[in-house]
PDB file of N, CA and C in Angstrom:
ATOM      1  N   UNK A   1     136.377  25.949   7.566  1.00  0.00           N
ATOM      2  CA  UNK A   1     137.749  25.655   7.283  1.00  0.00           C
ATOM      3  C   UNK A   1     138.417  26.884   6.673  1.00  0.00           C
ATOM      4  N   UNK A   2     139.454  27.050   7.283  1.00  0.00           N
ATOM      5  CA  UNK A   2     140.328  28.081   6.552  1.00  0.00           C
ATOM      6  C   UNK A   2     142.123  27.362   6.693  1.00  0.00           C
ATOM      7  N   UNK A   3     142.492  28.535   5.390  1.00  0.00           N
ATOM      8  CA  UNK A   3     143.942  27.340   4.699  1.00  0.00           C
ATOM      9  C   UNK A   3     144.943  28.611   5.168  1.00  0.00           C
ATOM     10  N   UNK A   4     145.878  28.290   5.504  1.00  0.00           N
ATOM     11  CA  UNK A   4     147.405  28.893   5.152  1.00  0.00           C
ATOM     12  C   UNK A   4     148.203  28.373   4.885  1.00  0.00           C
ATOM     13  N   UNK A   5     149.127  29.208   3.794  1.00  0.00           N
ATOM     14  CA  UNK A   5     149.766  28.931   3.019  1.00  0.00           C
ATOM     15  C   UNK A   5     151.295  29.168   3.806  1.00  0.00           C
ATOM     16  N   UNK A   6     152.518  27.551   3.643  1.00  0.00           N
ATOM     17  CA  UNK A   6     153.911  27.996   4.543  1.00  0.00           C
ATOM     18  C   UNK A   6     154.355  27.034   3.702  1.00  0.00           C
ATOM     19  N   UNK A   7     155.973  27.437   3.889  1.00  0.00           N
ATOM     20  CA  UNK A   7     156.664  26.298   3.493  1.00  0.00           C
ATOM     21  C   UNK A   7     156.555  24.849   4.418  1.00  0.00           C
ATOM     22  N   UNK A   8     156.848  24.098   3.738  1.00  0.00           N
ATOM     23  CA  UNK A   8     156.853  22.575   4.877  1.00  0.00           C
ATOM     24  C   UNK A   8     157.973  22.271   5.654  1.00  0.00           C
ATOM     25  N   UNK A   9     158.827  23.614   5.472  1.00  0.00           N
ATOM     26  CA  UNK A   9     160.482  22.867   6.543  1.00  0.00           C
ATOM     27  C   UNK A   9     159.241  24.191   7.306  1.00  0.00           C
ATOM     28  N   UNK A  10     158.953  24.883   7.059  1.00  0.00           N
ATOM     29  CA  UNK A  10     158.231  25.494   8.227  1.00  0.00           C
ATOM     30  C   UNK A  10     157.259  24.924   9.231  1.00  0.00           C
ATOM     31  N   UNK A  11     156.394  24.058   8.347  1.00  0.00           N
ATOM     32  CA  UNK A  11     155.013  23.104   9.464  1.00  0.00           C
ATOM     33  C   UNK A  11     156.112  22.186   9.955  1.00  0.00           C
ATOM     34  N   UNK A  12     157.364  21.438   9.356  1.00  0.00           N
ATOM     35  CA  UNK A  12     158.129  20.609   9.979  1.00  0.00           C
ATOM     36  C   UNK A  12     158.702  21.215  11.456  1.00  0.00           C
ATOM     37  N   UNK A  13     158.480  22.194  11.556  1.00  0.00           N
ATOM     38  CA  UNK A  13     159.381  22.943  12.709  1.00  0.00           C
ATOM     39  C   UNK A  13     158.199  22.958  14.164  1.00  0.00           C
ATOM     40  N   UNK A  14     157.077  22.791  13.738  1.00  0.00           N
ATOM     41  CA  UNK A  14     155.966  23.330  15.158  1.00  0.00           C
ATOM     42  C   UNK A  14     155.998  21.756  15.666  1.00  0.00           C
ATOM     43  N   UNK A  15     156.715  21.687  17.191  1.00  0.00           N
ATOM     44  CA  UNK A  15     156.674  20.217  17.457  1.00  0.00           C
ATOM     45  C   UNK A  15     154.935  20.021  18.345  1.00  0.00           C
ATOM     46  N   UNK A  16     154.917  18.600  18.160  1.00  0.00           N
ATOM     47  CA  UNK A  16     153.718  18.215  18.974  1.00  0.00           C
ATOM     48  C   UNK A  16     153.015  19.130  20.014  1.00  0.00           C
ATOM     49  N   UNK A  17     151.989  19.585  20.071  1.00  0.00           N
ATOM     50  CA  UNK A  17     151.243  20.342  21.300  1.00  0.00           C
ATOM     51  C   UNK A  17     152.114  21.687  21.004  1.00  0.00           C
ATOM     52  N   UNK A  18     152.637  21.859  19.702  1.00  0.00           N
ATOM     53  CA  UNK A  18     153.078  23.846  20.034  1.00  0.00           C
ATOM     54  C   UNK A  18     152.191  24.481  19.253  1.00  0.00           C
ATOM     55  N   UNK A  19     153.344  25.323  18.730  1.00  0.00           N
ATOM     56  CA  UNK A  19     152.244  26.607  18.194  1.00  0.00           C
ATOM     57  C   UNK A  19     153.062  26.748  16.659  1.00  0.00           C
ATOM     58  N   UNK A  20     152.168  27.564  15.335  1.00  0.00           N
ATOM     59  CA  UNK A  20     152.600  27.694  14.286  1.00  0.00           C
ATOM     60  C   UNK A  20     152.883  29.319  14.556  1.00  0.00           C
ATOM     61  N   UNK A  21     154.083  29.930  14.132  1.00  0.00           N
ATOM     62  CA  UNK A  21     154.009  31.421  14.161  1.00  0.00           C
ATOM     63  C   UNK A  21     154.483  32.328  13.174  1.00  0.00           C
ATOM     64  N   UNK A  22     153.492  32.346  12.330  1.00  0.00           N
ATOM     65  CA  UNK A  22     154.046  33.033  10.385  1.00  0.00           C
ATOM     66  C   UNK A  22     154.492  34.008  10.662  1.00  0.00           C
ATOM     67  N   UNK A  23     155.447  34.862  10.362  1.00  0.00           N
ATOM     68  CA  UNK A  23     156.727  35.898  10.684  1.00  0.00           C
ATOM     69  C   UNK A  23     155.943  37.192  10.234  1.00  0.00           C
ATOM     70  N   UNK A  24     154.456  36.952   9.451  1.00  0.00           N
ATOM     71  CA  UNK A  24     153.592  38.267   9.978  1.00  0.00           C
ATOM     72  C   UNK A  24     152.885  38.577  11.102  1.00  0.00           C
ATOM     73  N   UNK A  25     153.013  37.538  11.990  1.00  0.00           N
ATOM     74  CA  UNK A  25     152.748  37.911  13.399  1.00  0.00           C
ATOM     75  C   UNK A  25     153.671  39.373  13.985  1.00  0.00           C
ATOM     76  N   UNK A  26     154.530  39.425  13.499  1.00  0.00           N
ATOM     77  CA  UNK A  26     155.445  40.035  14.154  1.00  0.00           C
ATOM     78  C   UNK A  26     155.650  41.633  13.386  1.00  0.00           C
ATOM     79  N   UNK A  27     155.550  41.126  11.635  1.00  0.00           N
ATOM     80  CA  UNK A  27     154.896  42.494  10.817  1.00  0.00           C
ATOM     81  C   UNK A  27     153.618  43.012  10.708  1.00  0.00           C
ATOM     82  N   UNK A  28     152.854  42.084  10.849  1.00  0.00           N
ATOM     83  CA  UNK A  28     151.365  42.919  10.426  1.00  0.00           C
ATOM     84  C   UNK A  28     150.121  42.417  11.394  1.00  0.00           C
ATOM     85  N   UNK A  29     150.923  41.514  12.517  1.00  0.00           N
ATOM     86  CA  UNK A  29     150.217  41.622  13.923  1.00  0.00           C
ATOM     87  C   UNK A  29     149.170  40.173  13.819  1.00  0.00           C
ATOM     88  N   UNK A  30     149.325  39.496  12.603  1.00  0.00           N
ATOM     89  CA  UNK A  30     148.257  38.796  12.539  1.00  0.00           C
ATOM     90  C   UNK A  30     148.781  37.723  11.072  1.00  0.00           C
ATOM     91  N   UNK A  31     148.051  36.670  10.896  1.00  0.00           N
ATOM     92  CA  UNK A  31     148.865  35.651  10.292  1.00  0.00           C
ATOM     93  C   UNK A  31     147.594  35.654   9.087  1.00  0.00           C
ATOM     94  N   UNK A  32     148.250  35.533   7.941  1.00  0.00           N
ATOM     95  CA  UNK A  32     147.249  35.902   6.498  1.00  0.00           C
ATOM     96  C   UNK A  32     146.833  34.422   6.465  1.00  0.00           C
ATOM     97  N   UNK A  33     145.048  33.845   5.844  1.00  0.00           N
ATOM     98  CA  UNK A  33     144.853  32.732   6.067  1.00  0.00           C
ATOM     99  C   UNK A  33     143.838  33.454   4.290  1.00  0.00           C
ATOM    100  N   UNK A  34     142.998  32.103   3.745  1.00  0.00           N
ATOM    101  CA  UNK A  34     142.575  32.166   3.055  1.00  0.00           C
ATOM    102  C   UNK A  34     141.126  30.910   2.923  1.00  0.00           C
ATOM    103  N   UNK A  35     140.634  30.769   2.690  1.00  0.00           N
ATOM    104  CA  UNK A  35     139.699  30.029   2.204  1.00  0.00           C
ATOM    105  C   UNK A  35     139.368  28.968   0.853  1.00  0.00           C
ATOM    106  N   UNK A  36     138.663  28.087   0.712  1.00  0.00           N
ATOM    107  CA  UNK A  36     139.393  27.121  -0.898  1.00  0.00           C
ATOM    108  C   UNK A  36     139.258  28.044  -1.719  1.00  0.00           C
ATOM    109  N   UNK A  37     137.995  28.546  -1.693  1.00  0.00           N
ATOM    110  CA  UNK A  37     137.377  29.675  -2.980  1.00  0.00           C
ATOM    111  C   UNK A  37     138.169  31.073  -3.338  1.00  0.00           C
ATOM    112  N   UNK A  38     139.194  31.332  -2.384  1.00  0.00           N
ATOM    113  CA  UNK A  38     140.344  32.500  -2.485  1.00  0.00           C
ATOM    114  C   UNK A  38     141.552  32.552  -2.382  1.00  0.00           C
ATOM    115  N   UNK A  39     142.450  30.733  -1.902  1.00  0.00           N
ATOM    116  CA  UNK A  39     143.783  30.760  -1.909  1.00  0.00           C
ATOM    117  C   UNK A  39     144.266  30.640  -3.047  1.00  0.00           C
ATOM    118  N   UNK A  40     144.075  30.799  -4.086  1.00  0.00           N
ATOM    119  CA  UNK A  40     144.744  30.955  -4.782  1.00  0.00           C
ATOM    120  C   UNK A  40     145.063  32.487  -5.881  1.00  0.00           C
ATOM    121  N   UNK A  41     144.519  33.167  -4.948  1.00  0.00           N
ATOM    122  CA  UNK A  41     144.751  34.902  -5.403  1.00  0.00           C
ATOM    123  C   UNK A  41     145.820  34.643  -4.597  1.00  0.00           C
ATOM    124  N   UNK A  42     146.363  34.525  -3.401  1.00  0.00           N
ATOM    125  CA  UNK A  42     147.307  35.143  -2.760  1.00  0.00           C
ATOM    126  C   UNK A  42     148.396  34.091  -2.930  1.00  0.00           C
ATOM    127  N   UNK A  43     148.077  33.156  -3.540  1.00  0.00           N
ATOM    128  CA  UNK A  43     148.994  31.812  -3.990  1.00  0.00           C
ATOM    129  C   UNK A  43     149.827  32.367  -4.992  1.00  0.00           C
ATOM    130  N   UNK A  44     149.171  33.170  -6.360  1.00  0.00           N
ATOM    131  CA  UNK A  44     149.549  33.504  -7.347  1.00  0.00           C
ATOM    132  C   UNK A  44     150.754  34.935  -7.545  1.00  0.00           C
ATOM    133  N   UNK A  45     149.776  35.417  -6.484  1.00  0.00           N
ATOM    134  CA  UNK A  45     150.470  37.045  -6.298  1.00  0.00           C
ATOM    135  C   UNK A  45     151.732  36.963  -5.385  1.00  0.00           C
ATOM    136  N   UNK A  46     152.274  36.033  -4.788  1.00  0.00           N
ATOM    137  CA  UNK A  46     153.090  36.156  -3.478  1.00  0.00           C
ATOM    138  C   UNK A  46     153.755  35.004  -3.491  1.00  0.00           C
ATOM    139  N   UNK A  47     153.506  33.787  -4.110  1.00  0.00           N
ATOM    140  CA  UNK A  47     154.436  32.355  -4.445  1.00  0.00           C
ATOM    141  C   UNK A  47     154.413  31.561  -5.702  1.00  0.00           C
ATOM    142  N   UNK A  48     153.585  32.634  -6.626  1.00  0.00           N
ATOM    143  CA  UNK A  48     154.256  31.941  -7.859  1.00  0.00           C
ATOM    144  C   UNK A  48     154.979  31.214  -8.503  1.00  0.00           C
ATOM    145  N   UNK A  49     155.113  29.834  -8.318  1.00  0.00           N
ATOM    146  CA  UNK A  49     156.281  29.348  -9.034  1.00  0.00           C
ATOM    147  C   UNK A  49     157.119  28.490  -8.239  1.00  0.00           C
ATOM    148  N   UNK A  50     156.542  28.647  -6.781  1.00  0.00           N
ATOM    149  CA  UNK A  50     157.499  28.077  -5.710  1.00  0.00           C
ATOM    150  C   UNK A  50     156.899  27.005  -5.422  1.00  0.00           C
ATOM    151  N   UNK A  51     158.098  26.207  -5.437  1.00  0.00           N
ATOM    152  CA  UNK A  51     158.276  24.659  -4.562  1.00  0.00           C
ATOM    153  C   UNK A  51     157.884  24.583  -2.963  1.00  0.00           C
ATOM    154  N   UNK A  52     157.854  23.298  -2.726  1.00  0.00           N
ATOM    155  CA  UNK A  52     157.826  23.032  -1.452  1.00  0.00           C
ATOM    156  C   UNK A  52     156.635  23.762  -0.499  1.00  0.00           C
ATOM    157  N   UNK A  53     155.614  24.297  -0.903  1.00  0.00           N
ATOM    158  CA  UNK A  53     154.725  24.360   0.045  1.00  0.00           C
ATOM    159  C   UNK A  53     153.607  23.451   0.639  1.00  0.00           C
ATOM    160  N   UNK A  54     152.766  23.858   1.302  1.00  0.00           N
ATOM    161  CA  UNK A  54     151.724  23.025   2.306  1.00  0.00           C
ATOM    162  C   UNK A  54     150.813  24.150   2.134  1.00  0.00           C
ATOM    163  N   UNK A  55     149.567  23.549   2.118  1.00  0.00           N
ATOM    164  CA  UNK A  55     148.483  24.404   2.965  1.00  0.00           C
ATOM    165  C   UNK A  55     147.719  23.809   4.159  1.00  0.00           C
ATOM    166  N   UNK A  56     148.092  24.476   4.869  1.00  0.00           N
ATOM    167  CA  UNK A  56     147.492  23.558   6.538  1.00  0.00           C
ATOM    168  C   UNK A  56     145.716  24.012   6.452  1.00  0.00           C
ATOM    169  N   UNK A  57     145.276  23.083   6.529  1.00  0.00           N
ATOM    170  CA  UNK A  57     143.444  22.941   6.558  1.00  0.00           C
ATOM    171  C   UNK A  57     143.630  23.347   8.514  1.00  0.00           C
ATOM    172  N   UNK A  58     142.585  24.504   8.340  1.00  0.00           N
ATOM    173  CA  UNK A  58     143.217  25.274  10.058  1.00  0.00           C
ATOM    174  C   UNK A  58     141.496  25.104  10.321  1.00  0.00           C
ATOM    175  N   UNK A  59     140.943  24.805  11.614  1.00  0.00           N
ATOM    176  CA  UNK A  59     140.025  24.712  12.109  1.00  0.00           C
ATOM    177  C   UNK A  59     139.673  25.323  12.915  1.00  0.00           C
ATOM    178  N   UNK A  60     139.032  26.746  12.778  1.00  0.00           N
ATOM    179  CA  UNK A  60     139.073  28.708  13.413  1.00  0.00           C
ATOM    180  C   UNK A  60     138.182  28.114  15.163  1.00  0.00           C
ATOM    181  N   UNK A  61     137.800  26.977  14.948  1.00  0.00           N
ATOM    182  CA  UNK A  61     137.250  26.904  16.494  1.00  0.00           C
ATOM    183  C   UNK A  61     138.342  26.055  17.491  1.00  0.00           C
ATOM    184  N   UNK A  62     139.403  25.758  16.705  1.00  0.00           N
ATOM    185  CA  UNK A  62     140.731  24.874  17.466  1.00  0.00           C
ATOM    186  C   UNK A  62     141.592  26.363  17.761  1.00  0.00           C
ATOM    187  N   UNK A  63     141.070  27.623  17.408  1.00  0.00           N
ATOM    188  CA  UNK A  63     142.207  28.533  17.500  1.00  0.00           C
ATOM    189  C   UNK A  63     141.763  29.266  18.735  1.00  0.00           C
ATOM    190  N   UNK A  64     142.185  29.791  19.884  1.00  0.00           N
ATOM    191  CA  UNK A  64     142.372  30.553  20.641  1.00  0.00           C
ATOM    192  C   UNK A  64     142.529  31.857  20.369  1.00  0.00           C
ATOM    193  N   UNK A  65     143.289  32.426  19.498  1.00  0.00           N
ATOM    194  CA  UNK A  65     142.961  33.631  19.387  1.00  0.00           C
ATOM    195  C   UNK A  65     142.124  34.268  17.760  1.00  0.00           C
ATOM    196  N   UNK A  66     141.599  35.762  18.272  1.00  0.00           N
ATOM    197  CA  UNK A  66     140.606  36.004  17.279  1.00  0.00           C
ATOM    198  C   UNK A  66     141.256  35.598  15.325  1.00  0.00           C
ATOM    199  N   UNK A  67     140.077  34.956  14.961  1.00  0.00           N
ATOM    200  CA  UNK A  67     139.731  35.339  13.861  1.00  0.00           C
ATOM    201  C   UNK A  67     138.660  36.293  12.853  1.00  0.00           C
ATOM    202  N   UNK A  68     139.420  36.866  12.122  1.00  0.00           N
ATOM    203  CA  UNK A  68     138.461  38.310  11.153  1.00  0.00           C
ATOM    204  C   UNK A  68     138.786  38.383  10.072  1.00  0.00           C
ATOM    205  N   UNK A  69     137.525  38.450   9.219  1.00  0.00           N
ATOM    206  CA  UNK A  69     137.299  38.350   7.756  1.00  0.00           C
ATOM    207  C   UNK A  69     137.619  39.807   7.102  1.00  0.00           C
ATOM    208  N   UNK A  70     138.570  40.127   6.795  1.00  0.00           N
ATOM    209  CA  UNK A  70     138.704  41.791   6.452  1.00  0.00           C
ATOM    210  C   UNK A  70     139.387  41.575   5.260  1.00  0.00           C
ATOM    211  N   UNK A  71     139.187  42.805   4.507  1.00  0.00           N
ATOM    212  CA  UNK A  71     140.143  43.020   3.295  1.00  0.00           C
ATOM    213  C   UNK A  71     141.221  43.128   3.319  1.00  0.00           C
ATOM    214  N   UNK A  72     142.296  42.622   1.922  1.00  0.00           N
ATOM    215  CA  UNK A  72     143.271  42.284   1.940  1.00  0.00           C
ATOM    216  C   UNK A  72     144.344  43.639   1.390  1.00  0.00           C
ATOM    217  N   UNK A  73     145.422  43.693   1.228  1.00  0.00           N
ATOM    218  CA  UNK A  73     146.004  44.491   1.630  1.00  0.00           C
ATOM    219  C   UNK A  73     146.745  44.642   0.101  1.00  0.00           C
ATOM    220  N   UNK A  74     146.387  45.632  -0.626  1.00  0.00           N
ATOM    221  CA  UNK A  74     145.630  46.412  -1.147  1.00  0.00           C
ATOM    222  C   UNK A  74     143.964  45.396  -1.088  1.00  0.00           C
ATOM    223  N   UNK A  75     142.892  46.546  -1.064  1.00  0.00           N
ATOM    224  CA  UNK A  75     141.572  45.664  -0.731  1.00  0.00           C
ATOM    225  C   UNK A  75     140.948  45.105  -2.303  1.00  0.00           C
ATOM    226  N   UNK A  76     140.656  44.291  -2.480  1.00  0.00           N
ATOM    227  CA  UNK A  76     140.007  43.643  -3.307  1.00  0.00           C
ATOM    228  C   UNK A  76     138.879  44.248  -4.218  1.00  0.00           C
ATOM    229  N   UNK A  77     139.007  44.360  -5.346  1.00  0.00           N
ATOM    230  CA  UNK A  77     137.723  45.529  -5.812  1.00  0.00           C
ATOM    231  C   UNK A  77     136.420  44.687  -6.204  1.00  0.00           C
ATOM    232  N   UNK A  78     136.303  43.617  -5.770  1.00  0.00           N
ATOM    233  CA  UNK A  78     135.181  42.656  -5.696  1.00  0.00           C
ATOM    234  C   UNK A  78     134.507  42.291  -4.021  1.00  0.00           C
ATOM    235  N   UNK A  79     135.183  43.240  -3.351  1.00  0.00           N
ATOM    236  CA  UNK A  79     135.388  43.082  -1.921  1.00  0.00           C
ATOM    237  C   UNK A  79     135.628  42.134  -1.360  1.00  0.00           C
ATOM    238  N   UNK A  80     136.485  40.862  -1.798  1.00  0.00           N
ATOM    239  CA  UNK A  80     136.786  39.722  -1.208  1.00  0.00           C
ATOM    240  C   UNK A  80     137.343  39.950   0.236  1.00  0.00           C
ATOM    241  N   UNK A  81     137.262  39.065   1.123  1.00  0.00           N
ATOM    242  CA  UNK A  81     137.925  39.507   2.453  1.00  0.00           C
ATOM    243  C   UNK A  81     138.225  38.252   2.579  1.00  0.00           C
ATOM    244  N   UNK A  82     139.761  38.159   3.335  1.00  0.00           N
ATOM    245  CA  UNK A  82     140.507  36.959   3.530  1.00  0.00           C
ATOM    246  C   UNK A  82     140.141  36.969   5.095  1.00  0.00           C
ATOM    247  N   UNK A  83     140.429  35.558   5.956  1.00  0.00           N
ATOM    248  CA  UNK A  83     140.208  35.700   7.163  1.00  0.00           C
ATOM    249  C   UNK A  83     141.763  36.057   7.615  1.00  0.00           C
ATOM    250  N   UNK A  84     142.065  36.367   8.879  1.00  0.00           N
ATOM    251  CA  UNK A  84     143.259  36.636   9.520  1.00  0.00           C
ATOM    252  C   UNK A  84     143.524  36.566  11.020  1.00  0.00           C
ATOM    253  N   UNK A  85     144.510  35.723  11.597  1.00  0.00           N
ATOM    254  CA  UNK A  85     144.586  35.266  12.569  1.00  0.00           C
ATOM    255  C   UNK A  85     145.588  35.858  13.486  1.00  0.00           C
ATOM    256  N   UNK A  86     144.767  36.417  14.520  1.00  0.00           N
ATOM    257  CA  UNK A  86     145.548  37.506  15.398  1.00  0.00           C
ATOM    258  C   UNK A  86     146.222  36.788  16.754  1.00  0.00           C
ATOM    259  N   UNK A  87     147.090  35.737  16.038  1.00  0.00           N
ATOM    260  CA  UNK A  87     147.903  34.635  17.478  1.00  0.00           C
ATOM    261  C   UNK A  87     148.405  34.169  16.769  1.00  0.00           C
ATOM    262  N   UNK A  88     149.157  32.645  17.194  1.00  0.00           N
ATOM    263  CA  UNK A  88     149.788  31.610  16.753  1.00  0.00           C
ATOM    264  C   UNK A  88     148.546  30.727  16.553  1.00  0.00           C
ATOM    265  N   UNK A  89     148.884  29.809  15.721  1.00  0.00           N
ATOM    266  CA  UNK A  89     147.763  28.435  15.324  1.00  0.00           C
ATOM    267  C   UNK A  89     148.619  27.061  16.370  1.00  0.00           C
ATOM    268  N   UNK A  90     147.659  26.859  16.936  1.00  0.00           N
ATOM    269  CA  UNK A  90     147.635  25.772  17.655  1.00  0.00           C
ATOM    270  C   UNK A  90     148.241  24.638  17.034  1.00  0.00           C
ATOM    271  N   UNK A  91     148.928  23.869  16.984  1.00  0.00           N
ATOM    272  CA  UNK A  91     149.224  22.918  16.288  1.00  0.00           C
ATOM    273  C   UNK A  91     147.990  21.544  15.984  1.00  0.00           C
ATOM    274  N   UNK A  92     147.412  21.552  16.910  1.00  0.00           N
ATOM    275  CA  UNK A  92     146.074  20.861  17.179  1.00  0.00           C
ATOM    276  C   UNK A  92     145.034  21.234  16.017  1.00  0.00           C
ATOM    277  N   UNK A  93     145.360  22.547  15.939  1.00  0.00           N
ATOM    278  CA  UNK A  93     144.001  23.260  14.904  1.00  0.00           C
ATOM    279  C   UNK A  93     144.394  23.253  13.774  1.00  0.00           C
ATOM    280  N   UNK A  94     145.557  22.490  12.940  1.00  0.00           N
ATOM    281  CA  UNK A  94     145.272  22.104  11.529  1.00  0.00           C
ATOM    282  C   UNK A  94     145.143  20.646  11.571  1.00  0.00           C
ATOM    283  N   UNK A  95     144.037  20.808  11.048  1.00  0.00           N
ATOM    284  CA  UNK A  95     143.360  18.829  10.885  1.00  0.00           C
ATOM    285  C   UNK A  95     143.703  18.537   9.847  1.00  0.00           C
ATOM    286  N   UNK A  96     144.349  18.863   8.698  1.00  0.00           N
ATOM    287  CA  UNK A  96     145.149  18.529   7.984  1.00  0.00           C
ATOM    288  C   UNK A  96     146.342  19.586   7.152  1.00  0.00           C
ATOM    289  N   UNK A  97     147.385  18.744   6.403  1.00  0.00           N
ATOM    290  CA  UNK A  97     148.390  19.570   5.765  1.00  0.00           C
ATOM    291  C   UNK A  97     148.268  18.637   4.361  1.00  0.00           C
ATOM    292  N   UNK A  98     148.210  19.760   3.383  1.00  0.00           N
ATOM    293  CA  UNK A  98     147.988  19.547   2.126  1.00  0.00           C
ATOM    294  C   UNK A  98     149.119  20.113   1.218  1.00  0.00           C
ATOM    295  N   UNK A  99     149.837  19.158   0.061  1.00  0.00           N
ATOM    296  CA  UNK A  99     150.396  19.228  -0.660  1.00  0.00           C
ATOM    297  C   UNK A  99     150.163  20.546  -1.789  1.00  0.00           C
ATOM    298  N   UNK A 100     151.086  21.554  -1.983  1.00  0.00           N
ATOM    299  CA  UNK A 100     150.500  22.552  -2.612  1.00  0.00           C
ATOM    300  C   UNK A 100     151.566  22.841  -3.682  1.00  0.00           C
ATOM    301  N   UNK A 101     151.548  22.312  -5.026  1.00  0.00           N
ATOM    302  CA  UNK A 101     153.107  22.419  -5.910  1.00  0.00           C
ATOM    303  C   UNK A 101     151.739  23.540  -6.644  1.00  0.00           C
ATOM    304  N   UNK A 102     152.769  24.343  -7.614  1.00  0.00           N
ATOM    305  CA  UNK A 102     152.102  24.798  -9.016  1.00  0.00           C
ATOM    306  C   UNK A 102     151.842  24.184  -9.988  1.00  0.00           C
ATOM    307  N   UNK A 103     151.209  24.510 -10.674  1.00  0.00           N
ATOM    308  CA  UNK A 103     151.165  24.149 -11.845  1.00  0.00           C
ATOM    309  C   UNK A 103     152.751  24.022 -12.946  1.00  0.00           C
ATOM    310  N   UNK A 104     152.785  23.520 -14.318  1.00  0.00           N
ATOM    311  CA  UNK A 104     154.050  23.583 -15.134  1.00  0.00           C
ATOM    312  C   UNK A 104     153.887  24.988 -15.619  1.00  0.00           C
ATOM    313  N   UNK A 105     153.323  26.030 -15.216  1.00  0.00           N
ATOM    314  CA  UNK A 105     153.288  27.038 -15.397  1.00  0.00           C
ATOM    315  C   UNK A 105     153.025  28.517 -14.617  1.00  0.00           C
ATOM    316  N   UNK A 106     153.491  27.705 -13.067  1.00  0.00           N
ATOM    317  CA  UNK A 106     153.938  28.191 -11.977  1.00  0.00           C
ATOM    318  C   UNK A 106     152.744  28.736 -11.502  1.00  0.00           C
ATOM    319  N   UNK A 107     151.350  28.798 -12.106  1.00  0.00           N
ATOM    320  CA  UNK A 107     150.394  29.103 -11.491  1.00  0.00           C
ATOM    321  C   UNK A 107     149.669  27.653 -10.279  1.00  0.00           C
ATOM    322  N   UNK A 108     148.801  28.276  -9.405  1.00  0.00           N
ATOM    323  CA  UNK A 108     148.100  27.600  -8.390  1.00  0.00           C
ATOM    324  C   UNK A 108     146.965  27.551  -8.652  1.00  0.00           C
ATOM    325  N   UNK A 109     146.285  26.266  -8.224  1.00  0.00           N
ATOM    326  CA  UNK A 109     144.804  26.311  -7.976  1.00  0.00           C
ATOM    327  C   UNK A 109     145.034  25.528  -6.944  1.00  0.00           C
ATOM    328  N   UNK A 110     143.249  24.982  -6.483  1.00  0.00           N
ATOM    329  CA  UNK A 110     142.502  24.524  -5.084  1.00  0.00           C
ATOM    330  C   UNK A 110     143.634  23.125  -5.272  1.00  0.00           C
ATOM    331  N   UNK A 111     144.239  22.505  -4.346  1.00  0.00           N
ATOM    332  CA  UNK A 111     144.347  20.850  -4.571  1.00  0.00           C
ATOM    333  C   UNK A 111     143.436  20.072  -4.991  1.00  0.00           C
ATOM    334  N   UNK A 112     143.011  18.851  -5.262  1.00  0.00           N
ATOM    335  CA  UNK A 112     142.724  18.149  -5.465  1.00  0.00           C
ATOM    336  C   UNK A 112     141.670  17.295  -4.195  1.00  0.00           C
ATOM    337  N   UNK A 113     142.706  17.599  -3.137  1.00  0.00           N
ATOM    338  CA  UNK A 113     142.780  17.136  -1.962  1.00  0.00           C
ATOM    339  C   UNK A 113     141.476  18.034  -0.851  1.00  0.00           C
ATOM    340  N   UNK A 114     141.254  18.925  -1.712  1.00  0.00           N
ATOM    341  CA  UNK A 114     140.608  19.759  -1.242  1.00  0.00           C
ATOM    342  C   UNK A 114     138.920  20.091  -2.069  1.00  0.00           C
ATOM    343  N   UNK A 115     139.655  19.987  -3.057  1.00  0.00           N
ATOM    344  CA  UNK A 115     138.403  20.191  -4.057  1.00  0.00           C
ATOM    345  C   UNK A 115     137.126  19.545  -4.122  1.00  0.00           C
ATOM    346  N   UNK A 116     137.512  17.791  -3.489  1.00  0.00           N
ATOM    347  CA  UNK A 116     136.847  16.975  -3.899  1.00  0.00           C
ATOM    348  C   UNK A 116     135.661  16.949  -2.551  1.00  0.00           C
ATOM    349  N   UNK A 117     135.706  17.473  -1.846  1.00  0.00           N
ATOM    350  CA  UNK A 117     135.009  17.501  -0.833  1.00  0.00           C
ATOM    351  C   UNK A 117     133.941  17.993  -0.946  1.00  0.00           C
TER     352      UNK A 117
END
């Protein structure tokens, strides 16, 4: 399982049988995804504080195009590597969408929804 992080008027927008297409497809060629044990480094650093997101639970064998585990951008000095998805996500290939608010102190962790698994 791997997670990305969008707003929900955004997952509201991919109709039945389309495609999801994060607007770094188009900057950095490939769509930033994360894992339970690491979304919330890039949760913290890049949406701090913000309302209204989702994390779509994405299923890398529902995806058609490549996925790769590489370092993140500046690279991680623990060498963490996020995965990254070089296409659109199938709409098929998130088996679920998960509620993602902050904390009352605008920080993120794992959901709940996720954790318990």
């Amino acid at each position: 399982m791997i997670l990305h992080i969008c707003t929900r008027a955004e997952w509201a927008e991919v109709p039945a049988g389309g495609e999801y297409r994060a607007s770094s497809l188009d900057d950095a060629e490939f769509i930033h995804c994360s894992d339970p044990g690491t979304v919330a480094l890039p949760a913290n650093a890049v949406f701090r504080g913000q309302s209204g997101l989702v994390l779509l639970e994405i299923d890398p064998e529902l995806v058609d195009a490549p996925v790769r585990w590489e370092d993140g951008d500046p690279p991680d000095p623990r060498g963490i590597q996020f995965p990254h998805i070089y296409g659109p996500i199938p709409r098929n290939a998130v088996v679920a969408v998960h509620d993602f608010p902050p904390d009352t102190d605008g920080a993120f962790k794992l959901p709940e929804s996720l954790s318990v698994r």
